[in-house]
Each structure stands twice: as C-alpha cells, then as structure tokens.
Protein backbone atom coordinates (compact mmCIF):
# COMPACT_ATOMS: atom_id res chain seq x y z
CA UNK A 1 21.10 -45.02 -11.74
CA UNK A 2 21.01 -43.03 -15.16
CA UNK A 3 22.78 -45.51 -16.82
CA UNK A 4 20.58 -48.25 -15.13
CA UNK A 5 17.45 -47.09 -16.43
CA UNK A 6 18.93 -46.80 -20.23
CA UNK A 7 19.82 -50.40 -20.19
CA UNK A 8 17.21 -52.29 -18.42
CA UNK A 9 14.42 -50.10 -19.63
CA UNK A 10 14.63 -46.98 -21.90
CA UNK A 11 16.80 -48.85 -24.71
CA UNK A 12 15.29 -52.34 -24.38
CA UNK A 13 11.74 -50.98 -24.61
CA UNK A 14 12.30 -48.48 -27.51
CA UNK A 15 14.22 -50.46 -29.83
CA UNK A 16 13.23 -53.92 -28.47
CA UNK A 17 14.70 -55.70 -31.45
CA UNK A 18 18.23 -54.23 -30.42
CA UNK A 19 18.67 -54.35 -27.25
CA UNK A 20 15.66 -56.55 -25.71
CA UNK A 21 16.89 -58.56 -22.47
CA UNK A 22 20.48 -55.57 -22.62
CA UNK A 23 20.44 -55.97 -18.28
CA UNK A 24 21.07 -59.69 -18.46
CA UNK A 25 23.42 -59.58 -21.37
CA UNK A 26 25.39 -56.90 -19.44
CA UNK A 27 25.43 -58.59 -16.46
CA UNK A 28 26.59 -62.11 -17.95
CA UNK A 29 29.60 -59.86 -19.04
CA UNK A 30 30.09 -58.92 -16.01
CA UNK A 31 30.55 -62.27 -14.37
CA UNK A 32 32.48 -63.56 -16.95
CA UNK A 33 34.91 -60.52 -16.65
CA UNK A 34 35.09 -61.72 -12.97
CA UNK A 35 36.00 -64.74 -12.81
CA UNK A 36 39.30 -66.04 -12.82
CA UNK A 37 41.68 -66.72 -15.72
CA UNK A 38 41.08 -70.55 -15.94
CA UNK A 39 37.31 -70.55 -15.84
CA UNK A 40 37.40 -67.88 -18.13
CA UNK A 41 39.49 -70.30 -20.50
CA UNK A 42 36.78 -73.09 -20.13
CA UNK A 43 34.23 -70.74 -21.18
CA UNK A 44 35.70 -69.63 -24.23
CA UNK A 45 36.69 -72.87 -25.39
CA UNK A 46 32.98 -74.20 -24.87
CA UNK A 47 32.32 -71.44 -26.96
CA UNK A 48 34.40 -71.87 -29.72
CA UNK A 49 33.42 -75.62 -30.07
CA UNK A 50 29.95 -74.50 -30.31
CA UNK A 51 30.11 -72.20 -33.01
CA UNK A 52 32.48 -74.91 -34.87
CA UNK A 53 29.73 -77.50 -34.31
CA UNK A 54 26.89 -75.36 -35.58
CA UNK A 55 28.65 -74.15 -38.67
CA UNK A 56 29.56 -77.96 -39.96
CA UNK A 57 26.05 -78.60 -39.33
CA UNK A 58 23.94 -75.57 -40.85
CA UNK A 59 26.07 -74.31 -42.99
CA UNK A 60 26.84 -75.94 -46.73
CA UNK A 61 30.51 -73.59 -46.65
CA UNK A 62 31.49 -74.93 -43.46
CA UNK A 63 30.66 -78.57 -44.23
CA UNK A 64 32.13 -78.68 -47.04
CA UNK A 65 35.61 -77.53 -46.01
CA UNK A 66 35.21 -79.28 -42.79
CA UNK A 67 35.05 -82.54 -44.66
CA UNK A 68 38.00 -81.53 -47.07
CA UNK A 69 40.22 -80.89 -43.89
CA UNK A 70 38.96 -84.27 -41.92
CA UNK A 71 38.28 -81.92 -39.12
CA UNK A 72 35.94 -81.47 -36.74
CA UNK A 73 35.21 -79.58 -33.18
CA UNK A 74 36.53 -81.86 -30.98
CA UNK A 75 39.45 -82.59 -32.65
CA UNK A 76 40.62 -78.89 -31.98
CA UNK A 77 42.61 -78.07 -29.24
CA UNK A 78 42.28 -75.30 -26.92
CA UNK A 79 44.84 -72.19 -27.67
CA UNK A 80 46.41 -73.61 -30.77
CA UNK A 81 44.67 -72.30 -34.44
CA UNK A 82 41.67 -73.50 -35.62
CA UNK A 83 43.08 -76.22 -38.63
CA UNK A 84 40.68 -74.81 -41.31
CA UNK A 85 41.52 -72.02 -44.29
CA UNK A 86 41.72 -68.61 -43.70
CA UNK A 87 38.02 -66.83 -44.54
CA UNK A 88 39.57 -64.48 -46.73
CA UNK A 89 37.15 -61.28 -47.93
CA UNK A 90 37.43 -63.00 -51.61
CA UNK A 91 35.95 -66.14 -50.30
CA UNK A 92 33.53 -64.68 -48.27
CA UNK A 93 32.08 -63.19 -51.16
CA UNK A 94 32.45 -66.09 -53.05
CA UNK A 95 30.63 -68.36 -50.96
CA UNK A 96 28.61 -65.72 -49.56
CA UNK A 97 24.94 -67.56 -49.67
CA UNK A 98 27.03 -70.90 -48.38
CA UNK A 99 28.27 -69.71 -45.25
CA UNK A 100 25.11 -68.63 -44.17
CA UNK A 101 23.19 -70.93 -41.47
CA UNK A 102 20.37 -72.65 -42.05
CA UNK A 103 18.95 -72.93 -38.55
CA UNK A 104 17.39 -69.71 -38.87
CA UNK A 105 14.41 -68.11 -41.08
CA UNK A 106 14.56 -64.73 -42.79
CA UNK A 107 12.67 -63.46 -39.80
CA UNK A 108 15.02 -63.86 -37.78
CA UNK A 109 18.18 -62.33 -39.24
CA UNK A 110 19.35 -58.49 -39.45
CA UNK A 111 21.81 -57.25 -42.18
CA UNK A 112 24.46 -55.26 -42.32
CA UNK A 113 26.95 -54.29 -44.42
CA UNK A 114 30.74 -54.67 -44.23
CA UNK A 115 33.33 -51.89 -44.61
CA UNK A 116 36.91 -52.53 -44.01
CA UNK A 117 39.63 -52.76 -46.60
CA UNK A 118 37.90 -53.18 -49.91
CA UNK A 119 35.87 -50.79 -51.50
CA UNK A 120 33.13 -53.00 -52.65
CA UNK A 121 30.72 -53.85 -49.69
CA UNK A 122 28.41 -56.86 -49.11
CA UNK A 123 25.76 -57.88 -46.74
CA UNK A 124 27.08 -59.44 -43.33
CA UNK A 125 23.63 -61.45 -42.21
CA UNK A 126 23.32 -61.79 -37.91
CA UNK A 127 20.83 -63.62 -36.14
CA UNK A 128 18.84 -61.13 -33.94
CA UNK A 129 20.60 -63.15 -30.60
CA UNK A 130 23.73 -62.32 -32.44
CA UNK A 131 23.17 -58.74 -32.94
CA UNK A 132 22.11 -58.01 -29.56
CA UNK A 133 25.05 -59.88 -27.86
CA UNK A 134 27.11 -57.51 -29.99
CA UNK A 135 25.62 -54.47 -28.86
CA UNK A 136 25.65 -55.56 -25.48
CA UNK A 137 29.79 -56.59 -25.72
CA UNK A 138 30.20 -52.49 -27.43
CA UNK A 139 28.23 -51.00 -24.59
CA UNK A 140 29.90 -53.07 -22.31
CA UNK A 141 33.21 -52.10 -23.62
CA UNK A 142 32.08 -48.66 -23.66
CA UNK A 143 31.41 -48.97 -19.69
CA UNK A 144 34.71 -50.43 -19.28
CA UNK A 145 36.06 -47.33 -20.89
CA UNK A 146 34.73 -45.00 -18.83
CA UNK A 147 31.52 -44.29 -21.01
CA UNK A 148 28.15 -45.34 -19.17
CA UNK A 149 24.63 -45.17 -20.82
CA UNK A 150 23.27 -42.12 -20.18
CA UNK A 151 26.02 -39.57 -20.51
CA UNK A 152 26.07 -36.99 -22.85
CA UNK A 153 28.00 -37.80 -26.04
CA UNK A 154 29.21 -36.58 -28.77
CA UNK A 155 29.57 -38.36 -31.98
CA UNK A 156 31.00 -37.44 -35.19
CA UNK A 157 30.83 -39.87 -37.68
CA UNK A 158 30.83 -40.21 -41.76
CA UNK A 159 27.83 -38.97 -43.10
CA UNK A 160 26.59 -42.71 -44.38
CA UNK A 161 26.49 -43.51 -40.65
CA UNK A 162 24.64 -39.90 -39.69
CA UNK A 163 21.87 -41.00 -42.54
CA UNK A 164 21.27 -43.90 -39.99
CA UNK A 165 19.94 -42.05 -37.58
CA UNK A 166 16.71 -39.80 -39.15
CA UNK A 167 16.00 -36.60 -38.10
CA UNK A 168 12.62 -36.13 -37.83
CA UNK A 169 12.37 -34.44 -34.35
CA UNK A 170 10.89 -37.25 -32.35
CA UNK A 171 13.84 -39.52 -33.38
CA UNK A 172 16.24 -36.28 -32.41
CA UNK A 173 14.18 -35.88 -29.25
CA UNK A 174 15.11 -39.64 -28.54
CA UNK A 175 18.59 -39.40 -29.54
CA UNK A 176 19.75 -35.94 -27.92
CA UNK A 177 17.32 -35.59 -25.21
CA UNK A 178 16.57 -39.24 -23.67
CA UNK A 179 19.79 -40.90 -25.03
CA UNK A 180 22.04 -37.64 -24.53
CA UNK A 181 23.43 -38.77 -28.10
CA UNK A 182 24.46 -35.92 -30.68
CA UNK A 183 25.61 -37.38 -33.98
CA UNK A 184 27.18 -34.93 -36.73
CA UNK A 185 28.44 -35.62 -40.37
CA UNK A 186 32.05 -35.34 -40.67
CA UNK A 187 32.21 -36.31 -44.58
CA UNK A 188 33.33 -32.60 -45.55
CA UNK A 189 35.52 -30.95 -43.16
CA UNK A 190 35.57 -27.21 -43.37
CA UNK A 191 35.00 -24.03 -41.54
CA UNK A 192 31.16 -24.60 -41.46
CA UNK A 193 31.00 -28.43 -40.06
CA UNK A 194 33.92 -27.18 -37.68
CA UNK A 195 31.98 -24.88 -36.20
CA UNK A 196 28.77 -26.54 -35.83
CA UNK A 197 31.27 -29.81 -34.36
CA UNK A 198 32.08 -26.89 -31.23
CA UNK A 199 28.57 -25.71 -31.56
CA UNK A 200 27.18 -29.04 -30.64
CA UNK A 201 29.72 -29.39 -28.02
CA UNK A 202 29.49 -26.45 -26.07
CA UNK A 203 25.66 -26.47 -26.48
CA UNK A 204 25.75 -30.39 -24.98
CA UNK A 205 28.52 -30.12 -22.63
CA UNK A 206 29.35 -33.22 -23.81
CA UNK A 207 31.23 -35.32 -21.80
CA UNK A 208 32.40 -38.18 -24.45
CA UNK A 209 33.74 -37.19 -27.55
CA UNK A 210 33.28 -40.33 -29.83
CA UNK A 211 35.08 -40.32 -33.30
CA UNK A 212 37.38 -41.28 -36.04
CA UNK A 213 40.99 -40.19 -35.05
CA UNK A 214 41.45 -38.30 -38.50
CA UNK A 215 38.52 -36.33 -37.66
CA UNK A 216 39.32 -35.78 -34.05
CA UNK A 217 42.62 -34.46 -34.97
CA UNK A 218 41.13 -32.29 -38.13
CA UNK A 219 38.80 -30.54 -35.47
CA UNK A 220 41.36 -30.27 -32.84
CA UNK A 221 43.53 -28.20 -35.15
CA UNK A 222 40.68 -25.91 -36.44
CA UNK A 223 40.19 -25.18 -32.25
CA UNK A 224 43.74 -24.50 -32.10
CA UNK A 225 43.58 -21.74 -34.50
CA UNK A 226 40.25 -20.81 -34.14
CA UNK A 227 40.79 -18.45 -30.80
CA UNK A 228 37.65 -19.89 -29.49
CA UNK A 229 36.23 -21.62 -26.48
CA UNK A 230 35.82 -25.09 -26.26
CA UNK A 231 34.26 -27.20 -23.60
CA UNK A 232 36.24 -29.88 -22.25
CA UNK A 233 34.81 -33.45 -22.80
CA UNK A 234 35.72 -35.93 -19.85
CA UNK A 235 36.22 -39.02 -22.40
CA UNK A 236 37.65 -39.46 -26.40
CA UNK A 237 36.76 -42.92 -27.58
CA UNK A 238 38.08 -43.39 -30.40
CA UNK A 239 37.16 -45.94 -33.67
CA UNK A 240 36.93 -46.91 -37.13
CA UNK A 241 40.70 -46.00 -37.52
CA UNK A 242 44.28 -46.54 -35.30
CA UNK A 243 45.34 -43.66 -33.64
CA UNK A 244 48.94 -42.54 -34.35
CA UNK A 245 51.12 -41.31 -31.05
CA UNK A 246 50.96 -37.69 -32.54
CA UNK A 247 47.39 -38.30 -33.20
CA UNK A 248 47.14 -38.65 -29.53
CA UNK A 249 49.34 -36.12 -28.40
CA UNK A 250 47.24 -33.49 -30.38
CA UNK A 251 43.66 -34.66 -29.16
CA UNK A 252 44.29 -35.25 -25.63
CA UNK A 253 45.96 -31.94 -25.17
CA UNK A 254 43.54 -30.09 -26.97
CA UNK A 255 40.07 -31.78 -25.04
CA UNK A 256 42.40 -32.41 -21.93
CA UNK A 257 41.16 -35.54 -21.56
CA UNK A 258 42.61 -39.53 -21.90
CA UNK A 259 41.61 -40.71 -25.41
CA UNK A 260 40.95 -44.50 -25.77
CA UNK A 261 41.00 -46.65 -29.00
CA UNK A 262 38.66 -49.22 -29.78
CA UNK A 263 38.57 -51.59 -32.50
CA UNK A 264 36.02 -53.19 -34.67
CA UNK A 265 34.60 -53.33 -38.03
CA UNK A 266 30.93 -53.78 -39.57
CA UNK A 267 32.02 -57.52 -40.11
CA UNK A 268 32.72 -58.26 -36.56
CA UNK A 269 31.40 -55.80 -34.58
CA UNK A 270 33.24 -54.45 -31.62
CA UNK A 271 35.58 -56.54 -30.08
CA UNK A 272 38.56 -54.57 -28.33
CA UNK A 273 38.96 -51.82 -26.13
CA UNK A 274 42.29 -50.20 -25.16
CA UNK A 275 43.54 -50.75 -21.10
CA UNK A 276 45.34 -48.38 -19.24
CA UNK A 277 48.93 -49.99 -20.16
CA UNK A 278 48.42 -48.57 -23.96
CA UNK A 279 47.20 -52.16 -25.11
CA UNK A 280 44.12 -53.25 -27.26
CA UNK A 281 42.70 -56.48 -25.36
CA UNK A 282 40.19 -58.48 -27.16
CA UNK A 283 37.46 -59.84 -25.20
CA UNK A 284 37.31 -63.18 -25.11
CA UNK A 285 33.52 -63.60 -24.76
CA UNK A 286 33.67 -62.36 -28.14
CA UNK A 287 36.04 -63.37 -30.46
CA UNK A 288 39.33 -66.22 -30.71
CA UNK A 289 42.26 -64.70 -32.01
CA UNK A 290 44.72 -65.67 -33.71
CA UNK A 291 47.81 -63.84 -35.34
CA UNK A 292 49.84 -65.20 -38.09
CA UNK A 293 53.25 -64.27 -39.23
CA UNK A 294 53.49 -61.34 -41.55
CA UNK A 295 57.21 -60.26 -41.93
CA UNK A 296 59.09 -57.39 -40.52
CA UNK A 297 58.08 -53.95 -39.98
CA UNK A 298 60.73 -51.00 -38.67
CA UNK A 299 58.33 -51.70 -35.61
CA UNK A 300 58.96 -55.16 -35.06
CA UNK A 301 57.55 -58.49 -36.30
CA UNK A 302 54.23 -58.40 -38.08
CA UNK A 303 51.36 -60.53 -37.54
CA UNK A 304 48.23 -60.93 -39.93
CA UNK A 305 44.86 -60.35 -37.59
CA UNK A 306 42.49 -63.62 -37.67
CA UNK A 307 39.64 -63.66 -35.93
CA UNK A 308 36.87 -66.40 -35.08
CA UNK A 309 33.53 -64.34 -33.90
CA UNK A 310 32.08 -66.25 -31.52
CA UNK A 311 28.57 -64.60 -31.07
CA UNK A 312 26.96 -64.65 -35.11
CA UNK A 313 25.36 -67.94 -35.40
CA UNK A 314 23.44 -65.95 -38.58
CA UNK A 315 26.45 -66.30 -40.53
CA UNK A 316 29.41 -67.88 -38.82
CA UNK A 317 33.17 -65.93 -39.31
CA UNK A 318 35.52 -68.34 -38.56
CA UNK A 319 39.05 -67.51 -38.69
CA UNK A 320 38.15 -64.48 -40.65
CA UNK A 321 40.85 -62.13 -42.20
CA UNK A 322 40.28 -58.92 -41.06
CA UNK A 323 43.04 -57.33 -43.41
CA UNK A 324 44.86 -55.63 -40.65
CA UNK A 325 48.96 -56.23 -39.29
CA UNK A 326 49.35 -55.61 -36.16
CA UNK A 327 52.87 -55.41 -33.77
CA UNK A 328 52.52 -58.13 -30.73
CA UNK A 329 54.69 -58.26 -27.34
CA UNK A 330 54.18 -61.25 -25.90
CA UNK A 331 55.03 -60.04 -22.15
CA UNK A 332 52.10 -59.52 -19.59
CA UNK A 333 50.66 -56.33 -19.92
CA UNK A 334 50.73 -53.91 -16.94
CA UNK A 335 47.38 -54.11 -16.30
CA UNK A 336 47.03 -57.28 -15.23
CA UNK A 337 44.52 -58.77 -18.09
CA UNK A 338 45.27 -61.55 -19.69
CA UNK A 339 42.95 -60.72 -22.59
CA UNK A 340 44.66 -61.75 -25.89
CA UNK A 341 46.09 -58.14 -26.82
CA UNK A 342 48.55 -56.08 -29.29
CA UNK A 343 50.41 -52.74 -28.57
CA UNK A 344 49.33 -51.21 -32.38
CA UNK A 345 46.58 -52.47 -35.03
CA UNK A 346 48.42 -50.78 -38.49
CA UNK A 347 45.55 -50.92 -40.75
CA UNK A 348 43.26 -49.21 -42.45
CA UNK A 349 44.23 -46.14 -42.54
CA UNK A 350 42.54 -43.65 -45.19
CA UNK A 351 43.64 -40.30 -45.87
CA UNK A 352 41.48 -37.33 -46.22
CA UNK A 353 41.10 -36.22 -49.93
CA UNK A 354 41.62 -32.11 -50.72
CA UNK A 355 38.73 -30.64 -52.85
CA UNK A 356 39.21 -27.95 -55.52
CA UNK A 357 38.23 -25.02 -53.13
CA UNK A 358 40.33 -26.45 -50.31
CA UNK A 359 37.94 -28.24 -47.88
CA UNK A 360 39.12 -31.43 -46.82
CA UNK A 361 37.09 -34.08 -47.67
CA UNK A 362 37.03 -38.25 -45.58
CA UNK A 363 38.83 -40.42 -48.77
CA UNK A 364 36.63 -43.63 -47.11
CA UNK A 365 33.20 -42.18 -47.73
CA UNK A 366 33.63 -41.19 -51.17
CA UNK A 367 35.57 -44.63 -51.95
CA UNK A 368 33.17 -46.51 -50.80
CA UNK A 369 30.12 -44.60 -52.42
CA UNK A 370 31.74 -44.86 -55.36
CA UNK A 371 32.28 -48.50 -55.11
CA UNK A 372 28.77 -49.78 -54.32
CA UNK A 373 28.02 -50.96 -57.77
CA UNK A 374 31.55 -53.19 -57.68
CA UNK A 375 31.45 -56.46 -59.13
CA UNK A 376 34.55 -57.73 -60.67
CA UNK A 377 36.64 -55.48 -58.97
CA UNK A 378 37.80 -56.73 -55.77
CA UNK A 379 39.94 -53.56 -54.52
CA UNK A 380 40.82 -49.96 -55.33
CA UNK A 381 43.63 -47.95 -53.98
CA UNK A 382 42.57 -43.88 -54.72
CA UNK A 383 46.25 -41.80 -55.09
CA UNK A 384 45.50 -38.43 -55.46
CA UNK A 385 48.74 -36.77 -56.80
CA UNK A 386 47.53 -33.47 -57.39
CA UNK A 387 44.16 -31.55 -56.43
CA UNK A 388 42.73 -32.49 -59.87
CA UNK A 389 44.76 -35.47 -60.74
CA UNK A 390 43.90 -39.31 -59.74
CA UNK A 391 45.74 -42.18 -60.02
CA UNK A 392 43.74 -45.65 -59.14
CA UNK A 393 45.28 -48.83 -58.00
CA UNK A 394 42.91 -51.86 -58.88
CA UNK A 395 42.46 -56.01 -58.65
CA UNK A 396 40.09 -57.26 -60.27
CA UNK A 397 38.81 -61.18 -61.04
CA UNK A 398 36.40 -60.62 -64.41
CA UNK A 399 37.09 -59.95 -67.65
CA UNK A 400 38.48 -56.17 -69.05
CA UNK A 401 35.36 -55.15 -70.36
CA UNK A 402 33.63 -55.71 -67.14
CA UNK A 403 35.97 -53.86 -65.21
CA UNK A 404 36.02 -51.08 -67.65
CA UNK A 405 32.34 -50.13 -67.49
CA UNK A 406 32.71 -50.44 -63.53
CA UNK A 407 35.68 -48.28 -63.33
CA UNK A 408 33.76 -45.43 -65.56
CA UNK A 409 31.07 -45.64 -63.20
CA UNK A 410 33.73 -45.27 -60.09
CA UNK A 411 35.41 -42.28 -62.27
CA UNK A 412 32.12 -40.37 -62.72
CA UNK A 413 30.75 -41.18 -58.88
CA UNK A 414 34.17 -38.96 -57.56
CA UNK A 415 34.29 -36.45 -60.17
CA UNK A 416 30.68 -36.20 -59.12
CA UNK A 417 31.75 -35.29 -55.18
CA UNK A 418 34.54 -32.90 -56.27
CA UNK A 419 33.05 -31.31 -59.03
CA UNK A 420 35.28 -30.93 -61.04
CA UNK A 421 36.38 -33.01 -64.92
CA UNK A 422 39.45 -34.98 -63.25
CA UNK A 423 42.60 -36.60 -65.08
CA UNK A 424 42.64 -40.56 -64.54
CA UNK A 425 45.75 -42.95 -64.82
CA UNK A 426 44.67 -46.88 -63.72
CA UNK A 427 46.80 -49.64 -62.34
CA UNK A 428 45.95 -53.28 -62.45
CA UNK A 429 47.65 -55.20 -59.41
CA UNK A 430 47.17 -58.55 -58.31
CA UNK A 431 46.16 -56.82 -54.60
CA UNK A 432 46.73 -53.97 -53.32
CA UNK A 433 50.71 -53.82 -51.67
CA UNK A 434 50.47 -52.56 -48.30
CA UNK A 435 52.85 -50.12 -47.01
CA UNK A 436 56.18 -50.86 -44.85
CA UNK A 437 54.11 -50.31 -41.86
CA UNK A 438 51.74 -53.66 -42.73
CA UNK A 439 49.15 -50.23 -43.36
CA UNK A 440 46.21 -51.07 -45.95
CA UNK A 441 45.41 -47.50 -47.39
CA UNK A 442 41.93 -47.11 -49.36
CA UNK A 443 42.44 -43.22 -50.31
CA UNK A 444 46.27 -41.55 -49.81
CA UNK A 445 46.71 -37.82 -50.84
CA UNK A 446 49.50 -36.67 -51.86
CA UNK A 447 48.85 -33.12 -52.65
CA UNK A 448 52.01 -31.28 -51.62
CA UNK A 449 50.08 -29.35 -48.53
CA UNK A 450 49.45 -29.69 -44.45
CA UNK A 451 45.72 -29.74 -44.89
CA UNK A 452 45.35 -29.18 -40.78
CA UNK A 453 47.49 -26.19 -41.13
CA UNK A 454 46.57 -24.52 -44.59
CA UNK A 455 43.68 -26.00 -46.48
CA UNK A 456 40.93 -24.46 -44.40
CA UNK A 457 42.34 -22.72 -41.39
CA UNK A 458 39.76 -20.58 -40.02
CA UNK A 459 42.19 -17.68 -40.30
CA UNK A 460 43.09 -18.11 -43.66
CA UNK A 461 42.08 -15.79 -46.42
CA UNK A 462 41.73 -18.54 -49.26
CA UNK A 463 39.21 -20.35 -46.55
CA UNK A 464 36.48 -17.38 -46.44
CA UNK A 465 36.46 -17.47 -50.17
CA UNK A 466 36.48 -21.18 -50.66
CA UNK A 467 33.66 -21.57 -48.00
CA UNK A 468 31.19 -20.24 -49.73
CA UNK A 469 31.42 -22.53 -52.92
CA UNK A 470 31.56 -25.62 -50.59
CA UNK A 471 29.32 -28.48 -52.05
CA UNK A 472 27.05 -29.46 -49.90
C-alpha cells in the first residue's frame, strides 16, 4: 500500500515532470515482464524499428550514416546487430548537436550529463517521455530487487550527486520523511563521514543500503574495527561500479544481508539488475544488446558492451559503446529469464586516491571535477605512485598547446583537493590501454598501503591526528 501511494500519487504529484503517469508506466512493465518469451520478442523488435525509423528521420547524424550504409529499419533483422557504426564516445561528441532529434522543442527535453569512462563530460539531451520511462524501468528494477517505494533507504553517493538533492529542510522533510530517502556524501572517506554513514543508519533503520561497492566495502571495514553497533539493512543494491567476489563477501557478511548489482550509466540510464543465479539481465523493454568480440581475458572470452537505448527519442543511442568488457556464458541461466545477460561487467573501475593526512579520498569525483573544462583531451588515466607523486596518462585530438593549458588547469584543480604542491610526469597515448581484465581505470593508486586496514582505521593513532586537518 506504502509503495502504492509513492508511485501513483506522492511522486507523480510532487515532481510531476519526473514521474507524471509512474502507475501506468509501472504497470506496462509489468505486463511486458509477463508475457511469454515470443511476444516479448515481437515487442522489442517493434521497438527497435521504431527508434531506427525516427532517428533516420529527425536526426541529421542518423541520416546521414543511414544513407552511407544503404540501410534502413526494415532491412534489419531481428537478433542479429544493427548494420550501422559503432557510436563511439569520440563521435558522440563529435556529432553531438547532429544526433539530436528534431521532433522535439527545447521545452520538451531534460539534460543530463554523462559520466562513464572519460573524464571530460557532455550533455546527454532526453525527451521528458524518455526520462520518465527511465525512471520508471530503475524503480521498476528496484522492485524487482527487492526495493519497493516507500522503504527506508539509505544512500551514499559522491558528493556531485548529494549537491542534487538541496537541503533546505522542506526538500529534507520530502526526502527523509515522505520518501524515507537519506542521501550522504561519500567523496572523503574518513573517521567523521564513517560515523555519520552508521549515524544515519541506525537513526533510519534503514532497510536498503544503496551504494557504490568501493564505498560499501570502505564503510564495512571501518564497522569491522570500529567495535560498534550497526543496524542491519534488509537490502544492498549496489551501482555505479562492478562488485568484485571479495567485495561481496565483505559487505554481505558485515550488513548480513544479499547484496545485488545493478548497472547503468548517466548515458543510458538503468538498464540491468542482477537475478538470483549471480547474472546481470538487461531488460529488454529497455535496451538491444549486443556484444562484440574483445579478446581473451584469464576469465574467458571478452566481449565489448553495445547497447541500442530504446526509450530516448531526445537524442537517439544507437549501438552505443559503453566502454565496458564483459565475460558472457551463453547457457540458460538458472533462473529461468531469458533476458540478454553476462556473469561479470569488468569496467570502470576507479580506485580511491590517499590524501596527505591519510583519508581516503573517491579518484572519480576529483577526476571528473577536474576535467570539466576538457576540450582537446579526450581521456586521462590518474596513477598515483606515491602520496604526493602523480603520474597522468592522456589522449588527446588538438594541438600541444591546447592540451597544455588544459592539463595545467587539471594539475591545479587536484592539487587544489589534496592540498598539497604535487610532482607531475604526463603520458600521451593514443587511448587509454585497459588492463588484462578488459578493466577501464580512471584513477589507480598505487601507494604501497591497505587503505581499509591502515589509512584511517578508527583505532589507529595516525587517524585521530590526521582527522582533525581533514579538508572539508
């Protein structure tokens, strides 16, 4: 009933432009998810041949390379790869005015901006029909996941995503008391945010935990050693990063709880959800998948993730790159879906980044602060060898000067968070290698130390003295 009121009334009349007509959406899922394989099939083709149709005719991009290829909708056929190039994130940004539609007026479109493998962002444009099918297929993921509208949650996100949500107290009185939503800043990760992470939860008696799996296992540790109480969530979902199997081991032991991965990006939106059989299925309604060769890992084959979104008319994504390898087994899983799915997504991965007085610090937000101003430069690769030492990996498509000035910018934006002068060695790379795993790595440290165990361990001498001089 709780969860009935927040989506067919509390949600759709607060933040109309979101969520207006959420019930129906919800329910269409719902159908579709219940019907059987075939009809399912039908559906999804229908709805790929749409979206192919209205991006050759709205969109200059799409018309363009449709009429290179000699292609067209109908000529595509059902389960086999869409014949067009790959929408790499260098094209996109290329032909970013291009690809957008021009069915639809200013008025009704809704930005937002991409994240994902590259540490220059750019402006991902939805139609508002779009954007509330998406956040109708993440709620509706989140109910298949065991997480209803409603219940108390958790959330503990980078500190750009906290700044989304204001805090004057009627917004807060929204959020925590009529949504049950608690959102904390996990940028820094120290003694003090620790603590106010298991303040929040006790307080709440959360029952979903909701995070990035670097931070879920940062806070698990500091409860380990902590000698505190903890309450016991009912649900992890985790996001915005894959979860190792000793990632899971730690979590779910220490909350007692199944932890589930999801997978999406700012580009896409959300699109998978893990099943019970250890798999991430992507919903069909949603997306067309594709996966493409990729070489060998000590895993298995690898296989480039493509994806088609099937619900942004705004700005069509066809056979979009999404940067990430993933390992495939082509058996049925045990759960009986037959949702396109892969037993590991091995991409992007970040590392946290050690500061001068030993608080741990989320590599992605300060990457991709420091990269907002990116022009030339396509991608950066942040090494930290040692606490004040920096080596930067970098492709770039303008000229040296250019790239200079931008880089000096980049250099002062990080010294900036830690504080600190720092020593600088560059690398210019065609792109960024990945690792054996297939892993694409914005921020690695390699700062000979077990920042869970040492760096700010609640019973650690060098913590109560490096506390205090934390930047805030």
């Amino acid at each position: 009933m709780i969860s009935w009121v927040h989506n067919h009334l509390l949600l759709p009349l607060c933040e109309p432009d979101q969520h207006l007509g959420l019930g129906r959406r919800l329910r269409e899922l719902e159908r579709f998810d219940a019907r059987p394989r075939q009809e399912q099939l039908a559906i999804q083709e229908k709805r790929i041949r749409a979206i192919l149709d209205h991006a050759y005719e709205t969109s200059p991009y799409y018309r363009l390379i449709f009429d290179e290829m000699g292609f067209r909708a109908v000529d595509w056929q059902p389960g086999q790869p869409i014949p067009l190039p790959e929408l790499t994130r260098e094209r996109l940004c290329t032909n970013l005015e291009d690809i957008g539609s021009r069915s639809f007026t200013p008025e009704k479109m809704r930005r937002t901006m991409t994240r994902g493998t590259t540490a220059s962002p750019m402006a991902i444009w939805r139609d508002v029909e779009g954007m509330r099918n998406k956040t109708a297929m993440q709620i509706h993921l989140n109910r298949v996941s065991g997480y209803e509208q409603g219940m108390r949650v958790l959330r503990l996100w980078g500190a750009e995503r906290v700044q989304e949500h204001p805090s004057s107290w009627h917004r807060r009185f929204y959020e925590e008391t009529l949504l049950g939503r608690v959102n904390c800043g996990a940028g820094q990760l120290n003694d003090t945010t620790c603590g106010s992470f298991l303040d929040a939860l006790n307080r709440q008696e959360s029952e979903v935990l909701y995070g990035y799996p670097s931070t879920l296992v940062a806070f698990a540790k500091w409860l380990q050693g902590s000698g505190k109480r903890w309450h016991k969530p009912r649900l992890v979902i985790v996001t915005g990063e894959m979860m190792t199997g000793e990632q899971r081991r730690i979590v779910e032991e220490t909350f007692a709880c199944e932890a589930i991965v999801h997978y999406g990006s700012r580009d896409m939106g959300m699109v998978a959800a893990e099943c019970e059989g250890g798999r991430l299925h992507f919903h069909p309604w949603a997306s067309y998948v594709e996966l493409l060769p990729a070489g060998q890992s000590p895993a298995g084959p690898l296989y480039r993730l493509v994806l088609t979104d099937l619900l942004n008319y705004g700005m069509p994504l066809i056979r979009y790159d999404t940067g990430d390898c993933v390992l495939y087994d082509e058996s049925p899983c045990s759960c009986g879906s037959w949702y396109p799915s892969v037993t590991e997504v091995l991409g992007r991965t970040v590392d946290h980044l050690i500061l001068p007085n030993g608080t741990l610090m989320a590599g992605l937000p300060i990457v991709m602060r420091a990269g907002r101003t990116f022009r030339t430069i396509r991608q950066v690769q942040l090494i930290q060898k040692k606490v004040d030492t920096m080596h930067l990996l970098f492709s770039s498509a303008g000229d040296g000067a250019s790239a200079e000035r931008e880089l000096a910018e980049f250099f002062s934006d990080v010294e900036d968070a830690f504080r600190i002068p720092l020593q600088w060695t560059t690398e210019r790379v065609p792109e960024i290698p990945r690792g054996r795993s297939g892993k694409l790595r914005l921020a690695i440290c390699e700062v000979p130390t077990d920042p869970y165990a040492t760096a700010w361990h609640p019973r650690s001498e060098h913590t109560a003295a490096a506390s205090s001089a934390a930047p805030n």
